[in-house]
C-alpha atoms as a PDB file:
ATOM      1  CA  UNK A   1      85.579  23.385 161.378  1.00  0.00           C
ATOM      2  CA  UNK A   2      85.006  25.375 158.728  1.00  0.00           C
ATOM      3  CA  UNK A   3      87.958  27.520 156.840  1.00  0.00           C
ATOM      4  CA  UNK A   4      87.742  31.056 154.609  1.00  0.00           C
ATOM      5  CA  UNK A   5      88.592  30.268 150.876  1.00  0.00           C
ATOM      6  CA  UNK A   6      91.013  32.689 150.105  1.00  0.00           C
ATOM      7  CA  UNK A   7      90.790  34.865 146.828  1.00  0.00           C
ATOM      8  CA  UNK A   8      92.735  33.156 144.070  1.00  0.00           C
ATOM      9  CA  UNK A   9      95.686  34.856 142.280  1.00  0.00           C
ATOM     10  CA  UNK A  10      94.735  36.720 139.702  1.00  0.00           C
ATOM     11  CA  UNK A  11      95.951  35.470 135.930  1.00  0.00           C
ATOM     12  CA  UNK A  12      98.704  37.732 134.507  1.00  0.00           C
ATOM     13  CA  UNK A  13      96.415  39.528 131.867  1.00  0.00           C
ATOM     14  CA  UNK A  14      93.894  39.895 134.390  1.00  0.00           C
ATOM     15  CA  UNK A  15      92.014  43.763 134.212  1.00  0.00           C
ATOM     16  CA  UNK A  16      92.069  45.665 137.692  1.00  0.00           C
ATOM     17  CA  UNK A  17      90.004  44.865 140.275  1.00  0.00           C
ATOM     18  CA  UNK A  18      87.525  46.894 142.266  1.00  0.00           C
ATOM     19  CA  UNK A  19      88.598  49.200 145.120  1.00  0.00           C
ATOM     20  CA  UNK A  20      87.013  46.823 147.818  1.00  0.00           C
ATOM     21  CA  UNK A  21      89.785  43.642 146.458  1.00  0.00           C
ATOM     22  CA  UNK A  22      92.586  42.328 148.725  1.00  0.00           C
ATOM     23  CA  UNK A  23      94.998  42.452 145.549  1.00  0.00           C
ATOM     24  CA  UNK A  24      97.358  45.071 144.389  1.00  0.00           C
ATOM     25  CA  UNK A  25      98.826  45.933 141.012  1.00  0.00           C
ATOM     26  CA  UNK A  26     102.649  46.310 140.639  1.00  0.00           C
ATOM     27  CA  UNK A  27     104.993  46.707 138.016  1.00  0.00           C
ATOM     28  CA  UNK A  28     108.666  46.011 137.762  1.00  0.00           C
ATOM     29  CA  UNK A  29     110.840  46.184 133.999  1.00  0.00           C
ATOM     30  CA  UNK A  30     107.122  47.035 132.645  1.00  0.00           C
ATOM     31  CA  UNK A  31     105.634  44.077 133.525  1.00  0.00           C
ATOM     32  CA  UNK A  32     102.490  44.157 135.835  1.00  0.00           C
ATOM     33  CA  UNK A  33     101.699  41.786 138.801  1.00  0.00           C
ATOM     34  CA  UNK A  34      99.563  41.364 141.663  1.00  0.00           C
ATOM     35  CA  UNK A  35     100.467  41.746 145.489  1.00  0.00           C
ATOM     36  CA  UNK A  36      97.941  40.611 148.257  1.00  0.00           C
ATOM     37  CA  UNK A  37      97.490  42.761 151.138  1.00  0.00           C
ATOM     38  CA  UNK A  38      98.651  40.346 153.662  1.00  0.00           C
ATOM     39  CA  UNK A  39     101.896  39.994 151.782  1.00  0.00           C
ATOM     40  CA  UNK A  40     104.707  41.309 154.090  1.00  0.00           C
ATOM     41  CA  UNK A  41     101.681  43.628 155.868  1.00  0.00           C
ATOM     42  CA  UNK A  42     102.249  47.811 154.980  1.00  0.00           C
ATOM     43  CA  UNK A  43     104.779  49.387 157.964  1.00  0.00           C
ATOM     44  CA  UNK A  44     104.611  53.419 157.519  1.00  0.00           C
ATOM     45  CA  UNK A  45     107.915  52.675 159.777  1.00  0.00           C
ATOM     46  CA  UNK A  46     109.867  51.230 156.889  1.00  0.00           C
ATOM     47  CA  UNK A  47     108.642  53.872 154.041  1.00  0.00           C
ATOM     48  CA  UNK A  48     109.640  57.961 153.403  1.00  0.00           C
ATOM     49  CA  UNK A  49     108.683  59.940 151.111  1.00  0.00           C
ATOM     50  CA  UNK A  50     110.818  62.606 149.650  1.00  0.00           C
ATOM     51  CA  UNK A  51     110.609  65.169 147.237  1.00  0.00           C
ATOM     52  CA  UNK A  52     113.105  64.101 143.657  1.00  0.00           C
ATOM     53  CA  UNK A  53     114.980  67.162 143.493  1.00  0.00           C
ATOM     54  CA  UNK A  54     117.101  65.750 140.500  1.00  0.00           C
ATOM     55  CA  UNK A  55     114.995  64.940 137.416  1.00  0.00           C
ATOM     56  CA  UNK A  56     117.342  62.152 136.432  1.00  0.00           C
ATOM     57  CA  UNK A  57     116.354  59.490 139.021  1.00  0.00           C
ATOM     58  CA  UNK A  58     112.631  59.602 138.910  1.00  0.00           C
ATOM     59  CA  UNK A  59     113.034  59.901 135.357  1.00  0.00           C
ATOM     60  CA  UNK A  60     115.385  56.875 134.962  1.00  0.00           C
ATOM     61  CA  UNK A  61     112.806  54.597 137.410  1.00  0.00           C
ATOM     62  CA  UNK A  62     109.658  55.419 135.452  1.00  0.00           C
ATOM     63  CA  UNK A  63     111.352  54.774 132.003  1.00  0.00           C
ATOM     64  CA  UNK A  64     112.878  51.256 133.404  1.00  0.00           C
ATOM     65  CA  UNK A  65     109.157  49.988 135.197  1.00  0.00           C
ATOM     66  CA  UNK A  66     106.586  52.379 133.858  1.00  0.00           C
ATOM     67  CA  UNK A  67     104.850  50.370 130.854  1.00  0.00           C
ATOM     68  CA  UNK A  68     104.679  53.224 128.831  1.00  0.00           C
ATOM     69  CA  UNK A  69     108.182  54.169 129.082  1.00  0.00           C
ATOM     70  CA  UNK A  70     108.259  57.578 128.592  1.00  0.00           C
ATOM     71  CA  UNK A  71     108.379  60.696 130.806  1.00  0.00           C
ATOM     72  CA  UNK A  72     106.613  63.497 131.052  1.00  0.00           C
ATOM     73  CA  UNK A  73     106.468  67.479 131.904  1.00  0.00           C
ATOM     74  CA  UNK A  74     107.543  67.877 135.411  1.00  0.00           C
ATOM     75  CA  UNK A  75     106.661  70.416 137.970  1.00  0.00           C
ATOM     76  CA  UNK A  76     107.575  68.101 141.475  1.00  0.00           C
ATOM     77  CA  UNK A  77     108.105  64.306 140.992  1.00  0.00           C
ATOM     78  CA  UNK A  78     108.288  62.524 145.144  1.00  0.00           C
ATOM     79  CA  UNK A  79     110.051  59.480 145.642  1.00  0.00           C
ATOM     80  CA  UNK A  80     108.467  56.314 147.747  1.00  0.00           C
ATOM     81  CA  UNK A  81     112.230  55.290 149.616  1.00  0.00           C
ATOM     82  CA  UNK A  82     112.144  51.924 151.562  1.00  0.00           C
ATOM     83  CA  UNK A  83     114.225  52.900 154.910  1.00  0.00           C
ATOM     84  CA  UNK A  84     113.938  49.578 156.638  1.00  0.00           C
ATOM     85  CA  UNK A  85     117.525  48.487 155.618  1.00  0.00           C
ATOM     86  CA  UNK A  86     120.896  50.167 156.143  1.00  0.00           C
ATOM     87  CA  UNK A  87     120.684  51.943 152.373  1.00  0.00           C
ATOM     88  CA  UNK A  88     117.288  53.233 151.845  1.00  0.00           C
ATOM     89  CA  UNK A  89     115.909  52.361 148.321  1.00  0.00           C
ATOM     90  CA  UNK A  90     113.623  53.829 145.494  1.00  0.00           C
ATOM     91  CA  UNK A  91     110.898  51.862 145.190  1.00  0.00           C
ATOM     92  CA  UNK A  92     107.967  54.464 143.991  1.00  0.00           C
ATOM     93  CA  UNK A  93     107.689  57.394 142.156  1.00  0.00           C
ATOM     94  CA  UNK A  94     104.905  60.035 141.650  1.00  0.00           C
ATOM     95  CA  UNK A  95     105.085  62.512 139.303  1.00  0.00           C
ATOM     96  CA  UNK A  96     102.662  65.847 139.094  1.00  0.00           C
ATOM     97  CA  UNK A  97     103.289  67.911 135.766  1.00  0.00           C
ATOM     98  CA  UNK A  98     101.764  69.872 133.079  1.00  0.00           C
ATOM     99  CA  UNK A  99      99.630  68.716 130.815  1.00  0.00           C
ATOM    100  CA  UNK A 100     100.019  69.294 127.232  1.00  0.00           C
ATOM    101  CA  UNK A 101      97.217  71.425 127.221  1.00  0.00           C
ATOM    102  CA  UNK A 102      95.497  74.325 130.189  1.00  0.00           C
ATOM    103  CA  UNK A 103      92.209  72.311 128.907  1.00  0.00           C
ATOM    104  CA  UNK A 104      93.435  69.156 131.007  1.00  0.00           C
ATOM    105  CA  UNK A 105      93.079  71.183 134.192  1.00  0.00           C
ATOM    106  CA  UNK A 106      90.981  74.085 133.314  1.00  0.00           C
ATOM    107  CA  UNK A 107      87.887  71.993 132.259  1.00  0.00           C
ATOM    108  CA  UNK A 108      87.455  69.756 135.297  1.00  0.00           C
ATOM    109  CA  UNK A 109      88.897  72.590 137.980  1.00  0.00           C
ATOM    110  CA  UNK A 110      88.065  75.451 136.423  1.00  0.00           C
ATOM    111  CA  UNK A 111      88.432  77.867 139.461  1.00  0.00           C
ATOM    112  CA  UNK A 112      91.957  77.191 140.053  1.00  0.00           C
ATOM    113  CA  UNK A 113      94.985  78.156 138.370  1.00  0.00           C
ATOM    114  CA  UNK A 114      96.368  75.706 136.246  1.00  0.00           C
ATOM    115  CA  UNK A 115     100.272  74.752 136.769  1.00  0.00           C
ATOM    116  CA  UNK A 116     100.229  76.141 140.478  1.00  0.00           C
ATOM    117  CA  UNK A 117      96.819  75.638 141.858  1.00  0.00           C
ATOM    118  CA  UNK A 118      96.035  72.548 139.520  1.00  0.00           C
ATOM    119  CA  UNK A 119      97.992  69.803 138.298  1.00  0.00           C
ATOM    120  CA  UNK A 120      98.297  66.571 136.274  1.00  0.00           C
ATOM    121  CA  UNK A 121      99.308  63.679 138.240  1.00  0.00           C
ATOM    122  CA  UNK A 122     101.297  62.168 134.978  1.00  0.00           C
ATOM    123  CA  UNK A 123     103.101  59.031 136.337  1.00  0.00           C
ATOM    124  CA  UNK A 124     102.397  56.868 139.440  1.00  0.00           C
ATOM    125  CA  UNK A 125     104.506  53.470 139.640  1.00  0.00           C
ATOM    126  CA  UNK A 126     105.495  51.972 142.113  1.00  0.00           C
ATOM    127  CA  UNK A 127     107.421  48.002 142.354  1.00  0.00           C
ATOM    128  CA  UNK A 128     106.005  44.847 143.252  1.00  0.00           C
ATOM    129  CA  UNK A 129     107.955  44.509 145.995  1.00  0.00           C
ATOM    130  CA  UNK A 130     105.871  46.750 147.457  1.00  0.00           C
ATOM    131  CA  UNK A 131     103.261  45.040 149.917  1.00  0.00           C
ATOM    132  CA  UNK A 132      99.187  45.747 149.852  1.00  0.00           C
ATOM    133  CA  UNK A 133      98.279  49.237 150.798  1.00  0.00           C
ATOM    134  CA  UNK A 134     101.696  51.232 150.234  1.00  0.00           C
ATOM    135  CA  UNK A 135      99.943  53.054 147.053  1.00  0.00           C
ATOM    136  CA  UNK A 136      97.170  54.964 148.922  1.00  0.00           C
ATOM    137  CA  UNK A 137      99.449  55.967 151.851  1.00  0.00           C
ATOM    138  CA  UNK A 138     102.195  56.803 148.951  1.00  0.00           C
ATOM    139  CA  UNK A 139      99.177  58.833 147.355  1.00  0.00           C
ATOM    140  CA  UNK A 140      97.933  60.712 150.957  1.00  0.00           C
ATOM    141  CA  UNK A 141     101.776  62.135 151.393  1.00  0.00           C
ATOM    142  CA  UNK A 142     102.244  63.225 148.134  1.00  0.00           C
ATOM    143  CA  UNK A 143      98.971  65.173 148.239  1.00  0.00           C
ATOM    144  CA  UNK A 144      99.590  66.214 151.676  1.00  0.00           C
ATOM    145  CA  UNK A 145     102.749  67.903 150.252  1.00  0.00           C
ATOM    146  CA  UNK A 146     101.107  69.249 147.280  1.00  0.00           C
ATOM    147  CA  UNK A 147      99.013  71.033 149.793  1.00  0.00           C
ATOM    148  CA  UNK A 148     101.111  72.778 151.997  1.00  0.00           C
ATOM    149  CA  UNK A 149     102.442  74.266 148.646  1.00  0.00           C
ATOM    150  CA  UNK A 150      99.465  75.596 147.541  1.00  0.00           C
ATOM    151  CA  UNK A 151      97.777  72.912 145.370  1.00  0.00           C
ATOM    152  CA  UNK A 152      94.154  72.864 145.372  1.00  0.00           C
ATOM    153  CA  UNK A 153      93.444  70.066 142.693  1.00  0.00           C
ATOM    154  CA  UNK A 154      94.973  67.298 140.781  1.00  0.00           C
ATOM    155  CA  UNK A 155      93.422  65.415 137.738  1.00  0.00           C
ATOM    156  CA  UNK A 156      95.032  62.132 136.598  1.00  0.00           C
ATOM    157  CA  UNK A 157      93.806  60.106 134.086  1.00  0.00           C
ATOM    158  CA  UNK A 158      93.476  55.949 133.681  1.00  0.00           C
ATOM    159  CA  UNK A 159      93.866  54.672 130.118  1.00  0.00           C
ATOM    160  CA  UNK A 160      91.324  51.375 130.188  1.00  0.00           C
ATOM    161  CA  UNK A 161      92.302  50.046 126.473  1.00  0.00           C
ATOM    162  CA  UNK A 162      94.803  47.186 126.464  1.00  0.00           C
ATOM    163  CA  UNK A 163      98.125  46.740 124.390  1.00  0.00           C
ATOM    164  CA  UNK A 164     100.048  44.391 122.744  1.00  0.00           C
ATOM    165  CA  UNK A 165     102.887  44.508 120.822  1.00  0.00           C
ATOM    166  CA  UNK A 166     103.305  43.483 117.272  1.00  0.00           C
ATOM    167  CA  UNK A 167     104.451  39.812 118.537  1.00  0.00           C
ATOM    168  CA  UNK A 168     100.641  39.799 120.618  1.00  0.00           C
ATOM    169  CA  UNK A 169     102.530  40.124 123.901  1.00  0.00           C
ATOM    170  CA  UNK A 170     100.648  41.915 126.666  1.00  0.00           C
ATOM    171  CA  UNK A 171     101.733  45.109 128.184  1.00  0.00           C
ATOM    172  CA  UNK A 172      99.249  47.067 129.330  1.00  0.00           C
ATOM    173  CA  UNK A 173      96.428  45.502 130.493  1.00  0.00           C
ATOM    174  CA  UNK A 174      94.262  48.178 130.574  1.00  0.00           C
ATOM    175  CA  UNK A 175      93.708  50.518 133.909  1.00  0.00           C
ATOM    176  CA  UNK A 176      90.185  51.900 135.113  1.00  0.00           C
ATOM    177  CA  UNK A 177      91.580  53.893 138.218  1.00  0.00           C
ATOM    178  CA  UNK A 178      91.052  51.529 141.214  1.00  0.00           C
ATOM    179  CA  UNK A 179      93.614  53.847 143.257  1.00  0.00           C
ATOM    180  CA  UNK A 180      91.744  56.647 142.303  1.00  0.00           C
ATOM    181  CA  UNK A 181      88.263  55.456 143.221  1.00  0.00           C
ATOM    182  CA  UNK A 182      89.645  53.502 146.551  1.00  0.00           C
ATOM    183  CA  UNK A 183      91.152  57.025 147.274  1.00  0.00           C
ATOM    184  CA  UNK A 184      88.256  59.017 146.802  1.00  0.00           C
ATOM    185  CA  UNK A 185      88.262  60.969 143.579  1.00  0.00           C
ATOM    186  CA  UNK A 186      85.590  62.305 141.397  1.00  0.00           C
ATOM    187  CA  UNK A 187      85.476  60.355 138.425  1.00  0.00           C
ATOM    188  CA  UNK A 188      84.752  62.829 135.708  1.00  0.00           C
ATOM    189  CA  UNK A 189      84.245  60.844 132.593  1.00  0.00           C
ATOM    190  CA  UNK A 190      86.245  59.759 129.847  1.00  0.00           C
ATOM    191  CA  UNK A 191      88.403  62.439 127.741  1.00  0.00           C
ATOM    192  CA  UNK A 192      88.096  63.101 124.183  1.00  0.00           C
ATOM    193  CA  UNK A 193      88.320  60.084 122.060  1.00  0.00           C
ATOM    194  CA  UNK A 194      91.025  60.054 119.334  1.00  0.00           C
ATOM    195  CA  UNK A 195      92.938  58.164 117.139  1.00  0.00           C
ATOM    196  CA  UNK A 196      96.063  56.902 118.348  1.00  0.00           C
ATOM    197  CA  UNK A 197      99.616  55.063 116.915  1.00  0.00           C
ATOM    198  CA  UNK A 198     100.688  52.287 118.455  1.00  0.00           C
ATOM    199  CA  UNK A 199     104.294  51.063 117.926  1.00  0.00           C
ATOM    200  CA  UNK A 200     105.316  47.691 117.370  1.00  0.00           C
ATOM    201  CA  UNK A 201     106.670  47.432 121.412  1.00  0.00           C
ATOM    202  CA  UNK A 202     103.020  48.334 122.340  1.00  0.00           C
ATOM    203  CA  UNK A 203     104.046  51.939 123.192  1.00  0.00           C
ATOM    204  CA  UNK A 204     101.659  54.736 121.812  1.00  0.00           C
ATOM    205  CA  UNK A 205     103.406  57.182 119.753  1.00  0.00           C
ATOM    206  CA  UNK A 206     101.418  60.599 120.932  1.00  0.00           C
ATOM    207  CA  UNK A 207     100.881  63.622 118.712  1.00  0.00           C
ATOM    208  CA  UNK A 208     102.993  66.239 120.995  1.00  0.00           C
ATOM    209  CA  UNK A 209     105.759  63.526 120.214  1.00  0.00           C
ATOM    210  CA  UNK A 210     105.150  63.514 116.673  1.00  0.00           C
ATOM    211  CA  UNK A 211     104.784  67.176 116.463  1.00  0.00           C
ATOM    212  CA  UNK A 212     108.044  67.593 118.058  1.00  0.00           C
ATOM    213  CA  UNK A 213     109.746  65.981 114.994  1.00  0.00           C
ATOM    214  CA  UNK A 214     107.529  67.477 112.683  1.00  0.00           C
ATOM    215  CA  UNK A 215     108.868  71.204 113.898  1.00  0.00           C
ATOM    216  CA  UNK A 216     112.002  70.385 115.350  1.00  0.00           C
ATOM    217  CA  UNK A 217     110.968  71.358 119.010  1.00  0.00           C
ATOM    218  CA  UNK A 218     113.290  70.514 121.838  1.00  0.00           C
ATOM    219  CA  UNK A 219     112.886  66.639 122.417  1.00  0.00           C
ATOM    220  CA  UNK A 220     112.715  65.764 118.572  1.00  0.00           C
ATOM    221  CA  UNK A 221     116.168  63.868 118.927  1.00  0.00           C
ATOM    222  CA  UNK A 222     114.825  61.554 121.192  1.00  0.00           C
ATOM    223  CA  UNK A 223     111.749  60.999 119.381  1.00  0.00           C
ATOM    224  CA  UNK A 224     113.756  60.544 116.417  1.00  0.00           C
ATOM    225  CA  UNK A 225     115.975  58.084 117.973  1.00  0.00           C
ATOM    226  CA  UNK A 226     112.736  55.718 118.700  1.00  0.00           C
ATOM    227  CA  UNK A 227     111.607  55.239 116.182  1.00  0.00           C
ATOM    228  CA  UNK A 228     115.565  54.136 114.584  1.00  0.00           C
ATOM    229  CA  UNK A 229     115.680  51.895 117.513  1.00  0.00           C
ATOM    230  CA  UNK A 230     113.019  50.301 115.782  1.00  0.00           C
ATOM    231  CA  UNK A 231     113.484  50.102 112.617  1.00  0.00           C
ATOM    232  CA  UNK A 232     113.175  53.448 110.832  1.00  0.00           C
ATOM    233  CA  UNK A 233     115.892  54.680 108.657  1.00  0.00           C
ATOM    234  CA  UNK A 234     117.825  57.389 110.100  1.00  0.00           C
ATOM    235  CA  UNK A 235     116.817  60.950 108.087  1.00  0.00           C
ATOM    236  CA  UNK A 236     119.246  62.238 105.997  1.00  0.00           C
ATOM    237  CA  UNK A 237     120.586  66.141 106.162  1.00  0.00           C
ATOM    238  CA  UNK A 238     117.919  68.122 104.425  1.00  0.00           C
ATOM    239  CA  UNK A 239     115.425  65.834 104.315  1.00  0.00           C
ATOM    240  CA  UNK A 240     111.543  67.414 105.648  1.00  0.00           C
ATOM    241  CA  UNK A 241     110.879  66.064 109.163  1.00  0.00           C
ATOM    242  CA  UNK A 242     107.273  65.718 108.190  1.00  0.00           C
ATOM    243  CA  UNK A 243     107.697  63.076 105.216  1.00  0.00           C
ATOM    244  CA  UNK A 244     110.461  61.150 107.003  1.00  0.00           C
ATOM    245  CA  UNK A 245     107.946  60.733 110.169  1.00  0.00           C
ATOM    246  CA  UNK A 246     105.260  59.788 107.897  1.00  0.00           C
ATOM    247  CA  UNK A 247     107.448  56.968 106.330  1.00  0.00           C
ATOM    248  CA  UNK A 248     109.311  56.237 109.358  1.00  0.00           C
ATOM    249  CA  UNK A 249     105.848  55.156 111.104  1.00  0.00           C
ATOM    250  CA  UNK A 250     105.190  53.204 108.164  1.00  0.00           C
ATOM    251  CA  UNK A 251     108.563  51.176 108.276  1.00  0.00           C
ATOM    252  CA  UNK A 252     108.634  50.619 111.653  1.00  0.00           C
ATOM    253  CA  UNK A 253     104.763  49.256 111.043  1.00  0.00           C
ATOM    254  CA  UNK A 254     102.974  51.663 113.531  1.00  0.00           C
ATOM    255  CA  UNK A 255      99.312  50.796 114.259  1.00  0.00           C
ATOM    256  CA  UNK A 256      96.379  53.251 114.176  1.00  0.00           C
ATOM    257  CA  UNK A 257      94.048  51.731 117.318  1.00  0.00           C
ATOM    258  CA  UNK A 258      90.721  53.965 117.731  1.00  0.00           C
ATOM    259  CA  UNK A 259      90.405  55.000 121.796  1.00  0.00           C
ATOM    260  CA  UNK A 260      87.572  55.873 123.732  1.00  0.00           C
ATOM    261  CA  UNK A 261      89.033  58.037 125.983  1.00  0.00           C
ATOM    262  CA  UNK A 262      90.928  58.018 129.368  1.00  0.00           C
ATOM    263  CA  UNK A 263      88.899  57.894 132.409  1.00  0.00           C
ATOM    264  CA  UNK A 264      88.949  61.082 133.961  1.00  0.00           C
ATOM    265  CA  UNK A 265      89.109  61.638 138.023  1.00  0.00           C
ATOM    266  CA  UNK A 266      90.238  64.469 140.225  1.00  0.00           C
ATOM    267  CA  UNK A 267      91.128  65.217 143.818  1.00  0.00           C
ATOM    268  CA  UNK A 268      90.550  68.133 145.504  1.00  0.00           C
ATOM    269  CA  UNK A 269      92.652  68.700 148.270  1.00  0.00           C
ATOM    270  CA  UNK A 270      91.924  70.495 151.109  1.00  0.00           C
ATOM    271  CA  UNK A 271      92.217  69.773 155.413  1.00  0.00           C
ATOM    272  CA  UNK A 272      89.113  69.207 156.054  1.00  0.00           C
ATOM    273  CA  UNK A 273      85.947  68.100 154.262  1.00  0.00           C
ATOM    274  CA  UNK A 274      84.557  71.290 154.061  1.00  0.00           C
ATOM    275  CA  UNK A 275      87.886  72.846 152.281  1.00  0.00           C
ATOM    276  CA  UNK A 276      87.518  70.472 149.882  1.00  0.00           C
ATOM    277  CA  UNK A 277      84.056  70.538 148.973  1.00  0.00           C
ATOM    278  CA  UNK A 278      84.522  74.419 148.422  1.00  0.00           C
ATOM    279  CA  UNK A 279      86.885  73.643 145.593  1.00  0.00           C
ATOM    280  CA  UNK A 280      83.465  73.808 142.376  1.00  0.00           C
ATOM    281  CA  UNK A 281      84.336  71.347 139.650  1.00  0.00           C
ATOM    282  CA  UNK A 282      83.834  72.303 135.833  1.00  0.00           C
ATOM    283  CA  UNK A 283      82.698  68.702 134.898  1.00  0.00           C
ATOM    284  CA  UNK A 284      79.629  66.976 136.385  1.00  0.00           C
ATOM    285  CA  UNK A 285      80.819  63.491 138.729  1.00  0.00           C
ATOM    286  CA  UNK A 286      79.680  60.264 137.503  1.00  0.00           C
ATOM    287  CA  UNK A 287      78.377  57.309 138.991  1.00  0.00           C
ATOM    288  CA  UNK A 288      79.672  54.729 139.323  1.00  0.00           C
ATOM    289  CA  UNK A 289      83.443  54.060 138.406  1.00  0.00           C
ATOM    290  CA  UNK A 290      84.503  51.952 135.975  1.00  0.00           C
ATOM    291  CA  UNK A 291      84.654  48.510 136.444  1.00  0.00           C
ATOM    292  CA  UNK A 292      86.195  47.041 133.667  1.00  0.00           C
ATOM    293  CA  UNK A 293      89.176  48.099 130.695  1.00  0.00           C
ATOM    294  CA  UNK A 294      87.422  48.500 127.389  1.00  0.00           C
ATOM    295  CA  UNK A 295      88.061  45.656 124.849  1.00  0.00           C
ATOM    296  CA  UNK A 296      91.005  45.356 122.710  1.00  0.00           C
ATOM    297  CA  UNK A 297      90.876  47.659 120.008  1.00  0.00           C
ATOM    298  CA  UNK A 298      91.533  46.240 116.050  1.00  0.00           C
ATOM    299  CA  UNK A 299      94.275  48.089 114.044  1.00  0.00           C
ATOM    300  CA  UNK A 300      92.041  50.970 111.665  1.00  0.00           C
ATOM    301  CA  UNK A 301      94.608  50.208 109.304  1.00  0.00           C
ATOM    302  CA  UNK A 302      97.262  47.953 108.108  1.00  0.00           C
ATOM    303  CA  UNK A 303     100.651  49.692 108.120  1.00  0.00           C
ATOM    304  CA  UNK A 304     101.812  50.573 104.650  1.00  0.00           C
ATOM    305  CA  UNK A 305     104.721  50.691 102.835  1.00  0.00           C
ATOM    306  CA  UNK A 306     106.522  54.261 102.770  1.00  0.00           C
ATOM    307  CA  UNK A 307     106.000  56.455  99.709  1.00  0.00           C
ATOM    308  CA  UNK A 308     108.697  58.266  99.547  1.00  0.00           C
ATOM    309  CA  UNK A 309     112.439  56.861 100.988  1.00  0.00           C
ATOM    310  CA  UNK A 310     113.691  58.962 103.596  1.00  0.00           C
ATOM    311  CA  UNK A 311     116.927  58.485 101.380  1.00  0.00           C
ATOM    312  CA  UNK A 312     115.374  60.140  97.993  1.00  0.00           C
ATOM    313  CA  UNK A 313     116.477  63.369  97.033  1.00  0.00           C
ATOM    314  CA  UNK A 314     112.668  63.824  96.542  1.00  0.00           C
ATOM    315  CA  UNK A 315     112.574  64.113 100.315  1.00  0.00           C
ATOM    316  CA  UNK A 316     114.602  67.285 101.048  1.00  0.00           C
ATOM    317  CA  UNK A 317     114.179  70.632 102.792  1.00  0.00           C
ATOM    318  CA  UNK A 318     115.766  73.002 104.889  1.00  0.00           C
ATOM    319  CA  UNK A 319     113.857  71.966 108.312  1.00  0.00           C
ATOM    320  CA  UNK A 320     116.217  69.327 108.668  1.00  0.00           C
ATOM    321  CA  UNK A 321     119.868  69.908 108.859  1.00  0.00           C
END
């Protein structure tokens, strides 16, 4: 008699697999695993899914498990609640949002109206408790939702370059979308490539975050605070926001890493086939999806030393009080 060989467990730092594989990624405290789909077997008897109304929740779950631990722009965030017990429990949380730019929605959907019609599906975590399967059913009720509320399309992105931190400790391993394809989505292409910082946790430091500091925008204290909790002098009362972030990125030993682009896909929603087919996209599809994360990226640059202190008088102006 002859037995199956099962698929072996894939190694820690192991890239996503294909839609058609029997494993599942996870993530708990921001570190990934793998689930099989026989593990435990998916019951849509012990799983909800309920509309966040509180921000606080699905904010403080994706900054405790989501590896890039930060949150986004939120228009509706749902919650994945395990009911099978006598206390149901958060175990997965989706969040649809705003993009820091119309262009994010506009270009691949360009015949729907961006922030009601359109959104960015920003955040989608859910724990590794969580047996094979639960993501696309997860996925089908939030976009069921998103449709009786008048939501036509949703783009979401999947960053394929890995991350370590300073230490060489792997965080990210690098996604290419294997929800998204096993789901059905138009893959779209990659974004824009651009230059990105990478902080010594592994964390990228994005522009809208360092132009919040730079002008003071609502969200610059917590920015700020980052970067202290790593290293950076705190800036002293009158000193320019714009020289102290320069220097604090320096002394904290931020990385410049040069990235290809996020893959691009998008859903349009719709009850039947031929609803969603009617919804024209702005960006041709592309065969086939990606298969693999890119490789890791060198540093562009060595971090330097900071020019100016954020404690020299040198450094002043009336931006910062």
């Amino acid at each position: 008699m002859t037995f199956p060989i099962p698929e072996a467990l894939p190694f820690e730092d192991l890239a996503e697999l294909p839609p058609t594989s029997v494993w599942c990624q996870r993530w708990r405290q921001g570190r990934h695993s793998w689930r099989h789909v026989r593990n435990g077997g998916f019951d849509a008897r012990n799983y909800r899914v309920d509309v966040i109304a509180e921000k606080k929740p699905a904010e403080e779950f994706v900054l405790a498990h989501h590896y890039s631990r930060s949150y986004p722009a939120v228009k509706v965030q749902f919650g994945l609640y395990d009911v099978s017990g006598r206390l149901r429990r958060l175990c997965g949380v989706a969040v649809f949002g705003v993009p820091v730019s119309t262009a994010v929605l506009t270009n691949p959907l360009p015949y729907l109206r961006p922030y009601t019609q359109s959104l960015e599906c920003s955040r989608f975590v859910l724990l590794d408790e969580c047996p094979g399967n639960t993501e696309s059913w997860f996925l089908a009720r939030c976009f069921a939702a998103l449709l009786d509320d008048g939501v036509r399309g949703v783009v979401s992105f999947a960053d394929p370059v890995p991350r370590r931190t300073a230490s060489g400790v792997l965080v990210m391993p690098g996604h290419v979308g294997t929800i998204y394809a096993a789901t059905n989505a138009v893959y779209a292409g990659r974004a824009t490539a651009r230059t990105v910082k990478l902080l010594p946790d592994g964390t990228v430091f994005h522009a809208r975050t360092a132009q919040k500091i730079r002008r003071r925008e609502q969200g610059h204290e917590y920015a700020t605070a980052q970067l202290v909790a790593l290293g950076a002098p705190r800036p002293r009362p009158g000193c320019d926001p714009a020289l102290w972030l320069r220097d604090a990125l320096a002394a904290v030993g931020a990385r410049n890493i040069r990235h290809r682009g996020a893959h691009r896909f998008v859903f349009r929603l719709g009850r039947t086939r031929r609803e969603r087919e009617e919804i024209e996209l702005g960006l041709p599809a592309r065969q086939p999806y990606p298969k693999q994360p890119d490789p890791e990226p060198p540093p562009t640059w060595p971090p330097a030393a900071p020019s100016i202190s954020p404690n020299s008088p040198d450094c002043r102006s009336s931006q910062w009080s």
